[in-house]
PDB file of N, CA and C in Angstrom:
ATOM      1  N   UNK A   1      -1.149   3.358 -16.077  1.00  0.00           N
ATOM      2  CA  UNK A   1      -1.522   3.868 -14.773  1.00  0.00           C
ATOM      3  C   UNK A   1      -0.734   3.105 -13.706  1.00  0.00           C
ATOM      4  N   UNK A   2      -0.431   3.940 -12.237  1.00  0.00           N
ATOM      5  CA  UNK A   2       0.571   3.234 -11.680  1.00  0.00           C
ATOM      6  C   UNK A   2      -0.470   2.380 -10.711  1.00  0.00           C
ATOM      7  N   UNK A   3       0.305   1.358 -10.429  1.00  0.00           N
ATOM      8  CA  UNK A   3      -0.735   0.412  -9.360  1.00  0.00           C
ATOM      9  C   UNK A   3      -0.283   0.744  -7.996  1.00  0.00           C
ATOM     10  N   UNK A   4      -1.181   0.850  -6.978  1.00  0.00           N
ATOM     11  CA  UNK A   4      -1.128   1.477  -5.535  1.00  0.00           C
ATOM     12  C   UNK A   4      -0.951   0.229  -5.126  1.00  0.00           C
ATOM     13  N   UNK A   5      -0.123  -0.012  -4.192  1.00  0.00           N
ATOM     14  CA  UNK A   5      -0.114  -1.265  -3.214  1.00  0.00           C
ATOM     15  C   UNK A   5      -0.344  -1.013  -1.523  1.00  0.00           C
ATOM     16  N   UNK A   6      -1.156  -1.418  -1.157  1.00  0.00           N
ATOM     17  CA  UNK A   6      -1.487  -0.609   0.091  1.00  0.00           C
ATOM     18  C   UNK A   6      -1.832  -2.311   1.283  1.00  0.00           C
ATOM     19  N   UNK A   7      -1.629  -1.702   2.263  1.00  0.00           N
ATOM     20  CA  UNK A   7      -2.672  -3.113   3.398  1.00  0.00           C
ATOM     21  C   UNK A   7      -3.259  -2.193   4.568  1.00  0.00           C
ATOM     22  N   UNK A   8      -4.036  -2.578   5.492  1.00  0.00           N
ATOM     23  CA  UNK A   8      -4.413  -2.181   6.342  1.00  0.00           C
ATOM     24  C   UNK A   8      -4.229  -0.724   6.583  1.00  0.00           C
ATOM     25  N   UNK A   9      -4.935  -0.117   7.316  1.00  0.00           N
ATOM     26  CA  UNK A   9      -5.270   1.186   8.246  1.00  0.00           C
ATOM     27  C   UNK A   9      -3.968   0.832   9.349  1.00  0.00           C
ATOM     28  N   UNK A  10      -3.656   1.707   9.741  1.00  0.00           N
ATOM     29  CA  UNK A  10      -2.439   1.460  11.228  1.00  0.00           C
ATOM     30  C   UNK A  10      -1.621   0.530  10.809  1.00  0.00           C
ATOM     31  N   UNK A  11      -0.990   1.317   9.873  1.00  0.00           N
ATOM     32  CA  UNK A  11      -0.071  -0.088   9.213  1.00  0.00           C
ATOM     33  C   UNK A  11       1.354  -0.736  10.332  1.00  0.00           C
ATOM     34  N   UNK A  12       1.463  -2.106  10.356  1.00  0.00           N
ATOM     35  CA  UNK A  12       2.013  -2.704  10.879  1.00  0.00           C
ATOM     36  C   UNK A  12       3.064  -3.222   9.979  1.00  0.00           C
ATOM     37  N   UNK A  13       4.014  -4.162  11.069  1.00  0.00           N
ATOM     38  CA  UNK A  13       5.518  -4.623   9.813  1.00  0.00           C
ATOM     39  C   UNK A  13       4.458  -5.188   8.722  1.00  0.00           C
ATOM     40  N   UNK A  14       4.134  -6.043   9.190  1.00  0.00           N
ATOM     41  CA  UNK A  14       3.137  -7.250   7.718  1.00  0.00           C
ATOM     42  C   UNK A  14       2.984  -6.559   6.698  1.00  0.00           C
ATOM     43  N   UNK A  15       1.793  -5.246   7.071  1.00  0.00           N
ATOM     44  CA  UNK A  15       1.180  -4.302   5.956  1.00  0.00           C
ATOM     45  C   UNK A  15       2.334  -2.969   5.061  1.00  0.00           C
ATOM     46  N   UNK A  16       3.041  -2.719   6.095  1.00  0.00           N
ATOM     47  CA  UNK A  16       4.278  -2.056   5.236  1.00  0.00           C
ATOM     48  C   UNK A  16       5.327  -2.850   4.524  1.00  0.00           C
ATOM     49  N   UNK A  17       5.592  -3.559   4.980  1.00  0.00           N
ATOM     50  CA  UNK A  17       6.951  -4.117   4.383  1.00  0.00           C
ATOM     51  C   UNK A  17       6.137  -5.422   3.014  1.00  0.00           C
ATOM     52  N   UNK A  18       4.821  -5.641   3.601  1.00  0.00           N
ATOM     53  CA  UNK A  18       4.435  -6.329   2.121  1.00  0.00           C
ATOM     54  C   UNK A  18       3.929  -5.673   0.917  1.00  0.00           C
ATOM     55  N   UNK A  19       3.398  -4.559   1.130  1.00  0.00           N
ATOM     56  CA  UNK A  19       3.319  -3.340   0.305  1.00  0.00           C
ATOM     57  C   UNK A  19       4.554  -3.082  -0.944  1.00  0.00           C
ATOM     58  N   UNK A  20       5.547  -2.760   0.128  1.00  0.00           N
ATOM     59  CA  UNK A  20       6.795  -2.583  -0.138  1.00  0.00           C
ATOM     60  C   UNK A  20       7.349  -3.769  -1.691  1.00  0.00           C
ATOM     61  N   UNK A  21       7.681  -4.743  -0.734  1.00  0.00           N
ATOM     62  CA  UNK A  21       8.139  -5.924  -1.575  1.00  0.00           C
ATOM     63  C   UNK A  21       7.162  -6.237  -2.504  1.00  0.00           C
ATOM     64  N   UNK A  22       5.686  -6.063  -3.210  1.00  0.00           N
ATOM     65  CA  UNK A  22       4.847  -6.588  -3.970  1.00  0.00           C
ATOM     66  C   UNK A  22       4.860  -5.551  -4.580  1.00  0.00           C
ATOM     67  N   UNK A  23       4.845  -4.586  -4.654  1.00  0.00           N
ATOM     68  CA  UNK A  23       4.843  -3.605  -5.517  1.00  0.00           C
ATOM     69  C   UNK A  23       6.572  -3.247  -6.367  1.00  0.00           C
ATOM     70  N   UNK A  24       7.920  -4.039  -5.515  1.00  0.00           N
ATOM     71  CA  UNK A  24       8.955  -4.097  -6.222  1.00  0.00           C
ATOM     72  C   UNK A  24       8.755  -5.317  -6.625  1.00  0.00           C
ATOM     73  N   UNK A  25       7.645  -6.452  -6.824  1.00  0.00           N
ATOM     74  CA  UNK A  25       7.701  -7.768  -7.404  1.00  0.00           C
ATOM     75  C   UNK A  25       6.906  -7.205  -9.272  1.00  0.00           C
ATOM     76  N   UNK A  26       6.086  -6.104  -8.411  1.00  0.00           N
ATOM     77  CA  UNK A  26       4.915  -6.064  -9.650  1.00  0.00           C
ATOM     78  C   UNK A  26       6.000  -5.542 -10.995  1.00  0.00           C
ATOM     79  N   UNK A  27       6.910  -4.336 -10.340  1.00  0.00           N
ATOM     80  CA  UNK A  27       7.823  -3.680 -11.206  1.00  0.00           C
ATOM     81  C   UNK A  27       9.163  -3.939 -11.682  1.00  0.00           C
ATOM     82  N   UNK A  28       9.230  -4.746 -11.166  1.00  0.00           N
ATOM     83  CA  UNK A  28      10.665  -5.573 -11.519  1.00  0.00           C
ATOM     84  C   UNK A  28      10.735  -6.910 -11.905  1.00  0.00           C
ATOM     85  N   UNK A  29       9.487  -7.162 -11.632  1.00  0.00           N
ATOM     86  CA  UNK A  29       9.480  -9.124 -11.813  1.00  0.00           C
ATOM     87  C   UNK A  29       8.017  -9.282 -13.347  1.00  0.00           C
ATOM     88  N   UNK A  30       7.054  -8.618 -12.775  1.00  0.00           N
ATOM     89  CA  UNK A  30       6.269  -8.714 -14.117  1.00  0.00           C
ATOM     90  C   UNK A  30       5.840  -7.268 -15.269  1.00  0.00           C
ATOM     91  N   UNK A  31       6.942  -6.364 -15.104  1.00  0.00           N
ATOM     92  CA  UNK A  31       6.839  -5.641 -15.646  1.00  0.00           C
ATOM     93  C   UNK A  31       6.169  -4.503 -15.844  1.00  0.00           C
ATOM     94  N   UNK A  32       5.222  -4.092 -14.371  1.00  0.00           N
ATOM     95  CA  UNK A  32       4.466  -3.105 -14.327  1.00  0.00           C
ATOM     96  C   UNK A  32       4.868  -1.891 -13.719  1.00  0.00           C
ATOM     97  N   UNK A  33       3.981  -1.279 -13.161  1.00  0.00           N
ATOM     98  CA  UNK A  33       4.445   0.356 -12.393  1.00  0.00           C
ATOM     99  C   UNK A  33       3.573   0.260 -11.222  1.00  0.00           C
ATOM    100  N   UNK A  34       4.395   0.389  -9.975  1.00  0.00           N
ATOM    101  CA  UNK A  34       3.678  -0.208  -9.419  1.00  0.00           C
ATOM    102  C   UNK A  34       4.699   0.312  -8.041  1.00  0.00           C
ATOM    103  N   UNK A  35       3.526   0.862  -7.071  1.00  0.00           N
ATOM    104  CA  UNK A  35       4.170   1.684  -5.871  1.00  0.00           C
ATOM    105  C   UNK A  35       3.590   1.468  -4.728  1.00  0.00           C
ATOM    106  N   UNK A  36       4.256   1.411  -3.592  1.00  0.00           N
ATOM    107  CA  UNK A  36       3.966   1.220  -2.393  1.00  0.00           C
ATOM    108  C   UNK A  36       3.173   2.642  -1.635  1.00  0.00           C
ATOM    109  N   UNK A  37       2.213   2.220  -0.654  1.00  0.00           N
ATOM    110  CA  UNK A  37       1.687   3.361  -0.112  1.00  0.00           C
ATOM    111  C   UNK A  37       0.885   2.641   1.013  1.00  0.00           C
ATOM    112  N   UNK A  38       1.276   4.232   1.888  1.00  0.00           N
ATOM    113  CA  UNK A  38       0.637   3.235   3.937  1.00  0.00           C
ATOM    114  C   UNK A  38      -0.900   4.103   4.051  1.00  0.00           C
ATOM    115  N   UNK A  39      -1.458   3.241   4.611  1.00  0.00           N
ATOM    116  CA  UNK A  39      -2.853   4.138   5.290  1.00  0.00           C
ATOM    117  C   UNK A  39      -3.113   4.729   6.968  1.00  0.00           C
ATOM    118  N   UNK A  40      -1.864   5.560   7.073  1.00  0.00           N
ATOM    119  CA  UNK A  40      -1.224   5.882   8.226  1.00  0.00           C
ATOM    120  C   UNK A  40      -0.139   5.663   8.970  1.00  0.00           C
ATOM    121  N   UNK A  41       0.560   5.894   9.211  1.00  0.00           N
ATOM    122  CA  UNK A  41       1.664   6.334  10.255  1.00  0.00           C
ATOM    123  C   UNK A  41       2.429   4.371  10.409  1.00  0.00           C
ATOM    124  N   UNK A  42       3.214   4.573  10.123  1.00  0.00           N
ATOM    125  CA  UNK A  42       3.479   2.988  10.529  1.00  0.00           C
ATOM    126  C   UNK A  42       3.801   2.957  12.208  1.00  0.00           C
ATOM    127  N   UNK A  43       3.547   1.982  12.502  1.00  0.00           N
ATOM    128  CA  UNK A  43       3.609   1.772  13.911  1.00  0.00           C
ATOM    129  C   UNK A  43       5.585   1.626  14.280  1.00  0.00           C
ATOM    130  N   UNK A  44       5.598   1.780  15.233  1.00  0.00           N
ATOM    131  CA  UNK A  44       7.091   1.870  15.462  1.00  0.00           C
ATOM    132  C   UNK A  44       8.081   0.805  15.254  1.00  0.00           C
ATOM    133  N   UNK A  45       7.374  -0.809  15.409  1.00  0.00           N
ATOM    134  CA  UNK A  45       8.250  -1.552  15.073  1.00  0.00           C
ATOM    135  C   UNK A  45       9.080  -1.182  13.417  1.00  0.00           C
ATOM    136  N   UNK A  46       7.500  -1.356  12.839  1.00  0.00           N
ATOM    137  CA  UNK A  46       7.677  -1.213  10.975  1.00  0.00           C
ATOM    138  C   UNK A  46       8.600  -0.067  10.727  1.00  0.00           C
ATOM    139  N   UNK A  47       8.330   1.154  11.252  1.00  0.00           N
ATOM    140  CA  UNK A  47       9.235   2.568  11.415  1.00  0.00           C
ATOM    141  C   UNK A  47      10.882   2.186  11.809  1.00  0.00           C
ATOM    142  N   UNK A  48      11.176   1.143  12.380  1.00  0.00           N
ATOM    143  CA  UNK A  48      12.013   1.082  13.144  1.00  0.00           C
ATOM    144  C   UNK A  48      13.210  -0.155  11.494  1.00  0.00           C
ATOM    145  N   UNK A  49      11.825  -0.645  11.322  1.00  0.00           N
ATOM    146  CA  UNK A  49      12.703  -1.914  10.101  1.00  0.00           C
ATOM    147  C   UNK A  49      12.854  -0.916   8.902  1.00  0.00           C
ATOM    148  N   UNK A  50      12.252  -0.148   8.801  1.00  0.00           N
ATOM    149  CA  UNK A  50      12.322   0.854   7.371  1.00  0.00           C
ATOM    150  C   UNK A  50      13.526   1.743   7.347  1.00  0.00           C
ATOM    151  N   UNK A  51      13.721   2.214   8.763  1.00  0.00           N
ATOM    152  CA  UNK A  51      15.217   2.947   8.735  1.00  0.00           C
ATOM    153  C   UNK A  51      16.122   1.758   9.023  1.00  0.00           C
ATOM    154  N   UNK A  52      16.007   0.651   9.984  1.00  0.00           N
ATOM    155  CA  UNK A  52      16.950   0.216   9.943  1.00  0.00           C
ATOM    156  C   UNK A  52      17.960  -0.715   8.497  1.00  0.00           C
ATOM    157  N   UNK A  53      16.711  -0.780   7.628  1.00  0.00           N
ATOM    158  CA  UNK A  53      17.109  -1.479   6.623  1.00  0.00           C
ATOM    159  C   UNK A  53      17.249  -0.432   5.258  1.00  0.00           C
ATOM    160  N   UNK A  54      17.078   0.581   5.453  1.00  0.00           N
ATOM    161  CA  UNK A  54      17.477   1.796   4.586  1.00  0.00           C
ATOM    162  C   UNK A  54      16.312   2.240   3.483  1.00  0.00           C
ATOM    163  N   UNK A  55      14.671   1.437   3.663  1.00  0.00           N
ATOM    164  CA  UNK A  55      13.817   2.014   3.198  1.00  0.00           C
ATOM    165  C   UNK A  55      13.291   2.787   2.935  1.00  0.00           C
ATOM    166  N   UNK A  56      12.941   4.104   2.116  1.00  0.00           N
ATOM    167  CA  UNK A  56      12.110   5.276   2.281  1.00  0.00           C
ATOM    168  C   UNK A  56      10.531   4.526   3.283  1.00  0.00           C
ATOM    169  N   UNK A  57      10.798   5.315   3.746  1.00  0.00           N
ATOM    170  CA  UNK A  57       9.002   5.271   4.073  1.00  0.00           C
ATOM    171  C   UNK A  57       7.517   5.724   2.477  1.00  0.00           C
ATOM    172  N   UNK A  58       6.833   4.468   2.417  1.00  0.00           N
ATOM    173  CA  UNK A  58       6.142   5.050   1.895  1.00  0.00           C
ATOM    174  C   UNK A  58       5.365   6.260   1.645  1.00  0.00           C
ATOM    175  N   UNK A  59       4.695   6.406   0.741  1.00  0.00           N
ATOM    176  CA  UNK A  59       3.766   8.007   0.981  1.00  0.00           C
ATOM    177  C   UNK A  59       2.084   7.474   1.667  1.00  0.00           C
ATOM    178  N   UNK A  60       2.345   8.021   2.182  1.00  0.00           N
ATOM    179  CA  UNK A  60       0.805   7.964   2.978  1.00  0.00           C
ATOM    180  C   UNK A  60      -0.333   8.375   2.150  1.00  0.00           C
ATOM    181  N   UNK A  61      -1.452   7.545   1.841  1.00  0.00           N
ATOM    182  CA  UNK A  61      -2.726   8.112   1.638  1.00  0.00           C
ATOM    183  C   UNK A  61      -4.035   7.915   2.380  1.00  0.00           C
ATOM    184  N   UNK A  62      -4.717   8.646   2.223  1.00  0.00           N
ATOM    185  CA  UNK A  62      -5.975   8.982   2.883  1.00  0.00           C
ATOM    186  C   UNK A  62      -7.249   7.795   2.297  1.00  0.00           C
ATOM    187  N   UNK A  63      -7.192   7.945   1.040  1.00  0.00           N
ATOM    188  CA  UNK A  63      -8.100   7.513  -0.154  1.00  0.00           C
ATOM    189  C   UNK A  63      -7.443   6.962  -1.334  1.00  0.00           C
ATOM    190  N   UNK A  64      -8.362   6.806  -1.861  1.00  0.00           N
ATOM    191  CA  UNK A  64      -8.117   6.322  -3.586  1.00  0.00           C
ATOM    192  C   UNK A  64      -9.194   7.023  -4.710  1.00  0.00           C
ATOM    193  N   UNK A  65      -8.825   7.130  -5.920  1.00  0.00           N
ATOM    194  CA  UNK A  65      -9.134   7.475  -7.145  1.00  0.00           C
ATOM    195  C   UNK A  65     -10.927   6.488  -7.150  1.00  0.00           C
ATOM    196  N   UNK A  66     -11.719   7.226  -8.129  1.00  0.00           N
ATOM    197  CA  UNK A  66     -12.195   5.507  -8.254  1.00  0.00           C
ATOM    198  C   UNK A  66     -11.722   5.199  -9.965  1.00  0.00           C
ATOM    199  N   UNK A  67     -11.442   4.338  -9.704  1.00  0.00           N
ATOM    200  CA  UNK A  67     -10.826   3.410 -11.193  1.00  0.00           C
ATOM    201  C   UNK A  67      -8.910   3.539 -10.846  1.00  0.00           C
ATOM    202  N   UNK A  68      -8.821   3.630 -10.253  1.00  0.00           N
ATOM    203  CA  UNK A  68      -7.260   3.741  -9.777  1.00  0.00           C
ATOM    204  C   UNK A  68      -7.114   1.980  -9.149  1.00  0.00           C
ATOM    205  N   UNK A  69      -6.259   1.426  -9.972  1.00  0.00           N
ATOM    206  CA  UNK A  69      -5.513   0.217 -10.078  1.00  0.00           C
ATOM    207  C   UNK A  69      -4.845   0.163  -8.641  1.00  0.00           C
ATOM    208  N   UNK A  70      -4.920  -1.096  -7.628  1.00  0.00           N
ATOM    209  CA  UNK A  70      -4.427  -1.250  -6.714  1.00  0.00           C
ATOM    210  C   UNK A  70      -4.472  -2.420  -6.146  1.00  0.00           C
ATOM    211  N   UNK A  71      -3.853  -2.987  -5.533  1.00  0.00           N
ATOM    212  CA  UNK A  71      -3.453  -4.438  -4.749  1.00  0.00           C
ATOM    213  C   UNK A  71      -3.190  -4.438  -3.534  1.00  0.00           C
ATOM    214  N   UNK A  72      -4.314  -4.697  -2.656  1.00  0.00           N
ATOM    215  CA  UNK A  72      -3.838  -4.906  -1.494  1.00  0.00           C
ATOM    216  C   UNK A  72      -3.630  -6.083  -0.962  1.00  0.00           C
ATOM    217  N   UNK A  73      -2.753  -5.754   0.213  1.00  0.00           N
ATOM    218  CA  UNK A  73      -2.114  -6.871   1.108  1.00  0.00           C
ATOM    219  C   UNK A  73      -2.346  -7.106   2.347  1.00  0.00           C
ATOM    220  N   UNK A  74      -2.415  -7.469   3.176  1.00  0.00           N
ATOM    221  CA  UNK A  74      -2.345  -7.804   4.673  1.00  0.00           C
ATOM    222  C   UNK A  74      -3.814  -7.899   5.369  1.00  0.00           C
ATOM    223  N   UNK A  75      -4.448  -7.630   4.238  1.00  0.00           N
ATOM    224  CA  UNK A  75      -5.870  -7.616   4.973  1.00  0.00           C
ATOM    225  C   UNK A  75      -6.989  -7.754   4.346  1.00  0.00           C
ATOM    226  N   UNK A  76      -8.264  -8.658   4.983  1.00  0.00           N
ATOM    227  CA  UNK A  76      -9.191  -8.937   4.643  1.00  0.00           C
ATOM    228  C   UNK A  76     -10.946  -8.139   4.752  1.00  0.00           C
ATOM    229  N   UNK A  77     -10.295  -6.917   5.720  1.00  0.00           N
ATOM    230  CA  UNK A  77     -11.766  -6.439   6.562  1.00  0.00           C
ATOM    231  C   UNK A  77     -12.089  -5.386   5.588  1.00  0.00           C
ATOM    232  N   UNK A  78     -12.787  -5.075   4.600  1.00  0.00           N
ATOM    233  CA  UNK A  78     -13.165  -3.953   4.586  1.00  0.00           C
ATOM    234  C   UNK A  78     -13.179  -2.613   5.323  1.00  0.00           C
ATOM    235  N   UNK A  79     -13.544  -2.253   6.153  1.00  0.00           N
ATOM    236  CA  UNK A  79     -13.541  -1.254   6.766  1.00  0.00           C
ATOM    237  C   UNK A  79     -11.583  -1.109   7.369  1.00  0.00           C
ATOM    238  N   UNK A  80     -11.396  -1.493   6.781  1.00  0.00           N
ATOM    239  CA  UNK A  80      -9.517  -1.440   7.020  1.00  0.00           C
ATOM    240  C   UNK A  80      -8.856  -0.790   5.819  1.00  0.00           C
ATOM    241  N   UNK A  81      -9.706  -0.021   5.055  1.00  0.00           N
ATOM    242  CA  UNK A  81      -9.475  -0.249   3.296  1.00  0.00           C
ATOM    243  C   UNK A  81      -9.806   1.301   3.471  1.00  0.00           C
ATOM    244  N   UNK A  82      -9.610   1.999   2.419  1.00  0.00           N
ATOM    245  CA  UNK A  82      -9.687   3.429   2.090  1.00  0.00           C
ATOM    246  C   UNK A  82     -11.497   3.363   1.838  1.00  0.00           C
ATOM    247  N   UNK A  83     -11.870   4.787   2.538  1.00  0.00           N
ATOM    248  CA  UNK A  83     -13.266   4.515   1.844  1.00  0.00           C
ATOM    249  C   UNK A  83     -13.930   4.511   0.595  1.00  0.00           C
ATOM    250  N   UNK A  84     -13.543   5.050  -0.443  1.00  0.00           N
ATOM    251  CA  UNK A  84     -13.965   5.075  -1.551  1.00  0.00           C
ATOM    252  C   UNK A  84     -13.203   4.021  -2.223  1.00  0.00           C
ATOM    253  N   UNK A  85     -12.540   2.753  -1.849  1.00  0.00           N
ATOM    254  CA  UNK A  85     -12.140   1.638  -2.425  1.00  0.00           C
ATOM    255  C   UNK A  85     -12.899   0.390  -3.434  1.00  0.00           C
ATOM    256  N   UNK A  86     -14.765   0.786  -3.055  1.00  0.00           N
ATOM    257  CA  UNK A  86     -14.992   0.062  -4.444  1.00  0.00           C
ATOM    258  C   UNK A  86     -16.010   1.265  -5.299  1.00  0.00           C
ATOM    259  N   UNK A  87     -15.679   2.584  -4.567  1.00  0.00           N
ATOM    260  CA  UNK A  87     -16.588   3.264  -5.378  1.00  0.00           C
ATOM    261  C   UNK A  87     -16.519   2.684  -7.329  1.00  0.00           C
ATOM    262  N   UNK A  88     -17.505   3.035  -8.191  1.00  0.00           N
ATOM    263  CA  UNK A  88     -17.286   2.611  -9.198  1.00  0.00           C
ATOM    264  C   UNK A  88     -16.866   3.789 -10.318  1.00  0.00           C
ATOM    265  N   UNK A  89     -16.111   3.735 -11.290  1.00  0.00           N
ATOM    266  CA  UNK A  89     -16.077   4.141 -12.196  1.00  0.00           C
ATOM    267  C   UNK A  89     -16.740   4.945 -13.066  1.00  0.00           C
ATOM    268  N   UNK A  90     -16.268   6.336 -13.456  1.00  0.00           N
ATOM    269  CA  UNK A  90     -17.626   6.879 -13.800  1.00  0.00           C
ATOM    270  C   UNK A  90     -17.087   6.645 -15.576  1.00  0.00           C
ATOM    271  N   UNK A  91     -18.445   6.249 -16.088  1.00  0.00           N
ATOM    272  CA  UNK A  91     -18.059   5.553 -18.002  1.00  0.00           C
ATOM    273  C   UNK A  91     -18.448   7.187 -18.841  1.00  0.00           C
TER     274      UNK A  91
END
């Protein structure tokens, strides 16, 4: 299963570009599958480093799976997080 790497709501440089780089650490450095994704619109600086440095822009999501593998970055608040982020697993 691929791992989502996501940070914050209103993603900023921090939350995009660490997304970015941890999810090419997860897949290139320890061997997993493992993809970047924003929880909205990056703000213009981040927009601005993604073209200028020849990045795709991530894919945007809304939500998450529940049992869908993911790592986030840049942030600590809950309510900054997709809502169904600790829904549980159905066995």
């Amino acid at each position: 299963m691929t791992t989502l790497v996501f940070g914050h709501k209103s993603p900023d440089t921090d939350a995009t570009l660490s997304a970015i780089i941890w999810a090419w650490y997860l897949t290139n450095r320890r061997g997993g599958d493992a993809e970047p994704r924003l929880l909205g619109e990056p703000n213009t600086e981040a927009a601005f480093l993604l073209q200028h440095w020849g990045f795709a822009k991530p894919q945007i999501i809304a939500d998450v799976e529940a049992g869908q593998n993911v790592v986030i970055v840049d942030t600590n608040n809950p309510a900054e997080l997709p809502p169904s982020i600790n829904d549980p697993v159905a066995l």
